[in-house]
N, C-alpha and C. Protein backbone atom coordinates (compact mmCIF):
# COMPACT_ATOMS: atom_id res chain seq x y z
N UNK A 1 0.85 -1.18 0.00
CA UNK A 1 0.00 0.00 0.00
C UNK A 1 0.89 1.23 0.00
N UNK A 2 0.39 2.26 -0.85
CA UNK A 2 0.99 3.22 -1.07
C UNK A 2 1.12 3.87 0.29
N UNK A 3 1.98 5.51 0.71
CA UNK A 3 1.47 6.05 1.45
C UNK A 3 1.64 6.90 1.17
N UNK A 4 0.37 7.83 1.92
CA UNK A 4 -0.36 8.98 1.62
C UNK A 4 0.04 10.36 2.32
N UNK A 5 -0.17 11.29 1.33
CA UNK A 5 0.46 12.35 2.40
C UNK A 5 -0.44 13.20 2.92
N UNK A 6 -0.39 13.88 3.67
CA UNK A 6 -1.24 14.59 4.80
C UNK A 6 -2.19 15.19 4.23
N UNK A 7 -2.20 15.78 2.90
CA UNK A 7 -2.96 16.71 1.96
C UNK A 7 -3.76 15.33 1.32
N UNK A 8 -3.44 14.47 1.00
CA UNK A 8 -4.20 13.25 0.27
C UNK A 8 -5.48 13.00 1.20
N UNK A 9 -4.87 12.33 2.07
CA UNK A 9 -6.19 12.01 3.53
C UNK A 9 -6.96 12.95 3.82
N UNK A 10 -6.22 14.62 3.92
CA UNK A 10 -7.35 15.49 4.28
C UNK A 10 -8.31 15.94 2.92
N UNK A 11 -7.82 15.40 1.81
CA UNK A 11 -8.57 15.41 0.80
C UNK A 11 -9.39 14.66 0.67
N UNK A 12 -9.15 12.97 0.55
CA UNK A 12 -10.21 11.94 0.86
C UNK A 12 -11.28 12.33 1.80
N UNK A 13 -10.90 12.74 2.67
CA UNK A 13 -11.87 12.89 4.15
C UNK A 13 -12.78 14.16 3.76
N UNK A 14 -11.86 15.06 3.27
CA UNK A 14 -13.21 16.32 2.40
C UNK A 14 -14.37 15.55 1.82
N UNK A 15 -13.44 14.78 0.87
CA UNK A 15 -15.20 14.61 -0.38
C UNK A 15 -15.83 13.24 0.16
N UNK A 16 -15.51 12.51 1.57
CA UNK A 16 -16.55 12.30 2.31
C UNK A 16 -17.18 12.60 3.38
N UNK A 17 -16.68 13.83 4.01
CA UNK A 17 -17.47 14.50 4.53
C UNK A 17 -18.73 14.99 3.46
N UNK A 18 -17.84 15.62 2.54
CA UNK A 18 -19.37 16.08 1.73
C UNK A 18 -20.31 15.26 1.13
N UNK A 19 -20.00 14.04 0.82
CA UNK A 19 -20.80 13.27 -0.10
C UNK A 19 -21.84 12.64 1.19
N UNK A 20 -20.90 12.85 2.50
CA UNK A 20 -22.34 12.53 3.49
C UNK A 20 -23.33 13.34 4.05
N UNK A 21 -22.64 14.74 3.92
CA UNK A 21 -23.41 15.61 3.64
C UNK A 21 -24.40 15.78 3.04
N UNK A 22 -24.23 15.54 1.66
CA UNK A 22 -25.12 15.72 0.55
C UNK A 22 -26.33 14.62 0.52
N UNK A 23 -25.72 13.04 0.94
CA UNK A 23 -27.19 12.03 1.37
C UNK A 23 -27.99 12.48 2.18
N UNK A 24 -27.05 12.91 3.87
CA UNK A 24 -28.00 13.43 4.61
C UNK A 24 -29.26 14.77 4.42
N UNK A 25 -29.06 16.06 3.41
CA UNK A 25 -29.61 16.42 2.89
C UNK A 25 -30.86 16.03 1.92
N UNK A 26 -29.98 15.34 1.08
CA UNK A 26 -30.74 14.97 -0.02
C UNK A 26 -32.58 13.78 1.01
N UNK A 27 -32.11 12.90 2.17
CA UNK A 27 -32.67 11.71 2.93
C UNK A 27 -33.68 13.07 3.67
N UNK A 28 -33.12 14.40 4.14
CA UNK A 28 -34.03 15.00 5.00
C UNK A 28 -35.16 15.71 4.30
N UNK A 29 -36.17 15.10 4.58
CA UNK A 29 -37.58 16.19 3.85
C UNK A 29 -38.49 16.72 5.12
N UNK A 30 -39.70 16.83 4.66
CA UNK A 30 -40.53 17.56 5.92
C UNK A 30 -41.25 16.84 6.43
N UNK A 31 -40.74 15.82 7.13
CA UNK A 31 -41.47 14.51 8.09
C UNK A 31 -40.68 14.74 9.35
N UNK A 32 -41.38 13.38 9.71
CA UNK A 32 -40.66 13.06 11.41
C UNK A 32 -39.52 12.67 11.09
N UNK A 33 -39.75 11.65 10.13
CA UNK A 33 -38.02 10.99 10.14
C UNK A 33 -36.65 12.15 9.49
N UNK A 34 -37.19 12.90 8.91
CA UNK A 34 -36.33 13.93 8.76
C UNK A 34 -35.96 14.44 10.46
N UNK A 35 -36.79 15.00 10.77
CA UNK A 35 -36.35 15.47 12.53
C UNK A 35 -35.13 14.45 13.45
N UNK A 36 -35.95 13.05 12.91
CA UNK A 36 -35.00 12.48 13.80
C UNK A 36 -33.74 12.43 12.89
N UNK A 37 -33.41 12.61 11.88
CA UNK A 37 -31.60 12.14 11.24
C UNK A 37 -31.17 13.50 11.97
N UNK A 38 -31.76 14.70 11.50
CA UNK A 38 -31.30 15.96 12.14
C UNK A 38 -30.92 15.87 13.69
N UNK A 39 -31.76 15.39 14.31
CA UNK A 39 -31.75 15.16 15.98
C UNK A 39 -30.64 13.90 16.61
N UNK A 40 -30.32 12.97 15.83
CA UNK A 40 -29.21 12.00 16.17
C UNK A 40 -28.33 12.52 15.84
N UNK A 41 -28.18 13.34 14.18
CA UNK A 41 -26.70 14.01 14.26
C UNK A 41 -26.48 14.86 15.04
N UNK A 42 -27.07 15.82 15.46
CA UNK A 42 -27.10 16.71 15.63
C UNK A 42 -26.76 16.28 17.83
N UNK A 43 -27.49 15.46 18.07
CA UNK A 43 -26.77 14.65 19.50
C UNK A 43 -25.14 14.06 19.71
N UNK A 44 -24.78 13.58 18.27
CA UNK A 44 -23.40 12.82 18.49
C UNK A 44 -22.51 14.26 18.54
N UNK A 45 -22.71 15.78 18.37
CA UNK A 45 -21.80 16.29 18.45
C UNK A 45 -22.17 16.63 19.62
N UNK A 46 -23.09 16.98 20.77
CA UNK A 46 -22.98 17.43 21.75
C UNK A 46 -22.25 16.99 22.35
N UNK A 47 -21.51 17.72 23.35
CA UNK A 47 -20.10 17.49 24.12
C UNK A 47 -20.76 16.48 25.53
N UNK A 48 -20.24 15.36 25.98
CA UNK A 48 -21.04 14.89 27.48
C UNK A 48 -19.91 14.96 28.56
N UNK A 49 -19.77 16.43 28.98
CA UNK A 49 -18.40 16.09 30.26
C UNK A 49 -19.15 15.79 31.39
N UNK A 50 -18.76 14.32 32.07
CA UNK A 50 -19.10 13.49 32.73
C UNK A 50 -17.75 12.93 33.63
N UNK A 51 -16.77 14.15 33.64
CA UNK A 51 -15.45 13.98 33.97
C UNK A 51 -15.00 14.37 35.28
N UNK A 52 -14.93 13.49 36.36
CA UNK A 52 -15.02 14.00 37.73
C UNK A 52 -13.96 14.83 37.65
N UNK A 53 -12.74 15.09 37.34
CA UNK A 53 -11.39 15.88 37.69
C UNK A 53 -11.25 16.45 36.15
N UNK A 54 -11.94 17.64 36.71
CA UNK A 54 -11.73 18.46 35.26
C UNK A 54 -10.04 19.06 34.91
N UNK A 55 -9.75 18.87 35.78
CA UNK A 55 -8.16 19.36 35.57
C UNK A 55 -6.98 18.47 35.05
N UNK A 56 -7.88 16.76 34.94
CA UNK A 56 -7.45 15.52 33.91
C UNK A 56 -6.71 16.64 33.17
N UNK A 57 -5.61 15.45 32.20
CA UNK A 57 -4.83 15.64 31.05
C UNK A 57 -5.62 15.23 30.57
N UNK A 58 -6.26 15.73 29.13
CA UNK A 58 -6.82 14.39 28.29
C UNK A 58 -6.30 13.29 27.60
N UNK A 59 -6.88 12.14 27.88
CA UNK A 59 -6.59 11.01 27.02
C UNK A 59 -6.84 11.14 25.96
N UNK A 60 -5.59 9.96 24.85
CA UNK A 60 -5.97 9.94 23.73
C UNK A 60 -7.25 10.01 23.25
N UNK A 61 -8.02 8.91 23.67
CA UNK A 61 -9.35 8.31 23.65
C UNK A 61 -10.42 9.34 23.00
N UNK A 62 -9.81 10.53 24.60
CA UNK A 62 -10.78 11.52 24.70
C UNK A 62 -10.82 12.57 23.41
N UNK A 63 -8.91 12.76 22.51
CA UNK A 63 -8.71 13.21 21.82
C UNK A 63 -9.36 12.88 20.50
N UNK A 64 -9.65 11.51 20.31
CA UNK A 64 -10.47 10.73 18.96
C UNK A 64 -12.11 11.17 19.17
N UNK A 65 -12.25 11.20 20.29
CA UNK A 65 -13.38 11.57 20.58
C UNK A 65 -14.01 12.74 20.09
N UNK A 66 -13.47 13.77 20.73
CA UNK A 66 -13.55 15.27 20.22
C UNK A 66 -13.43 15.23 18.88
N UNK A 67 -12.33 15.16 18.25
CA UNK A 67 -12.30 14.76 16.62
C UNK A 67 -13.86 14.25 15.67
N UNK A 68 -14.24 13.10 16.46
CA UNK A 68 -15.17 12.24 16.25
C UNK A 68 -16.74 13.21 15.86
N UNK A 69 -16.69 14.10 17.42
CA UNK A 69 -17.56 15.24 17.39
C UNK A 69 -17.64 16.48 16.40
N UNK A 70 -16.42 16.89 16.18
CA UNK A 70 -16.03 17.63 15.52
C UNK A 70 -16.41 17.25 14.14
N UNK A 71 -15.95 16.20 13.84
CA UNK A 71 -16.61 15.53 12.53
C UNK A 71 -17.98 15.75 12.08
N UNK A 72 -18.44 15.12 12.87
CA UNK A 72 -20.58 15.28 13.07
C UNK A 72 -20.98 16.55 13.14
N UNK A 73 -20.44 17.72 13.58
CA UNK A 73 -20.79 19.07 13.26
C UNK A 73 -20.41 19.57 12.20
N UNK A 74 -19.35 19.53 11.55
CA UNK A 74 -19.41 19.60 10.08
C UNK A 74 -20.23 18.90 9.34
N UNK A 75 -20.27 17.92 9.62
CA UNK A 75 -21.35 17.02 8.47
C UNK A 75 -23.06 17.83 8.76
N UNK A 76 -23.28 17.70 9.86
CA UNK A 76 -24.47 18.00 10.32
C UNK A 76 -24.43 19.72 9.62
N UNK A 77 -23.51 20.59 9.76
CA UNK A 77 -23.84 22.31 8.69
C UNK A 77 -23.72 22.12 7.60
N UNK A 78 -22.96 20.81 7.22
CA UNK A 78 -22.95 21.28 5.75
C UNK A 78 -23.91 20.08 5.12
N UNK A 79 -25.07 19.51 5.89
CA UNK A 79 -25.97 19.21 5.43
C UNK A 79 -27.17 20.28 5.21
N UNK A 80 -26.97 20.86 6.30
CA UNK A 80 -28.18 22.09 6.58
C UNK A 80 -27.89 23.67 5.71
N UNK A 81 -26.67 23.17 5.63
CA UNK A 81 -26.50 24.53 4.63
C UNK A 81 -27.12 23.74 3.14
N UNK A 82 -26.74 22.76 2.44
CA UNK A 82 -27.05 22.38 1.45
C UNK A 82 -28.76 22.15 1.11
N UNK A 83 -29.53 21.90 2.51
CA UNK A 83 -30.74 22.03 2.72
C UNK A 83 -31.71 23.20 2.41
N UNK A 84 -30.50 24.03 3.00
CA UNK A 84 -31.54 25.84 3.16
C UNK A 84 -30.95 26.06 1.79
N UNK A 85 -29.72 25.87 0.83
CA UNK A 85 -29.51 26.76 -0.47
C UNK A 85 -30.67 25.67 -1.43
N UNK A 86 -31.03 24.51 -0.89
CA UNK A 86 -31.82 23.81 -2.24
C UNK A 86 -33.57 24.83 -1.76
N UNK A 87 -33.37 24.75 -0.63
CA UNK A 87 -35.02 25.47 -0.30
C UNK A 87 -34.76 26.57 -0.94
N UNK A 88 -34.12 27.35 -0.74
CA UNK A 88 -33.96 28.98 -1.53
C UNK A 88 -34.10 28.97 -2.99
N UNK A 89 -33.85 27.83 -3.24
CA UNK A 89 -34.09 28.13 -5.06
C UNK A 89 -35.97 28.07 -5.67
């Protein structure tokens, strides 16, 4: 296997962020089940500190984690942006 350089991966990872973007858009209409894809994504980014010693170092774990979140809030605006520019037309 080849390997990839830092600009490759953050490129891969662009055009699937967006292409999940664009399902999740395209899957949300004006039902319930639209509410709920919006409402699960829109939960995995909320932060849950549940961390008795806030003055912890963070763990890796915790570091994939955040990432993880971070992820799901991009996906989750740039579904909703792609949502509100298809309504605007």
């Amino acid at each position: 296997m080849s390997e990839l350089t830092n600009e490759e991966i953050e490129g891969r990872l662009n055009a699937q962020r967006e292409t999940l973007a664009l399902v999740v858009a395209l899957l949300a209409g004006p039902d319930k089940t639209s509410e709920r894809i919006w409402a699960e994504l829109e939960a995995r980014f909320q932060f849950q500190n549940n961390q008795e010693d806030p003055g912890a170092v963070p763990s890796c774990a915790f570091a994939i984690e955040s990432a993880m979140m971070r992820e799901f809030k991009l996906i989750f605006e740039e579904a909703r942006a792609r949502k509100a520019e298809w309504n605007a037309e």
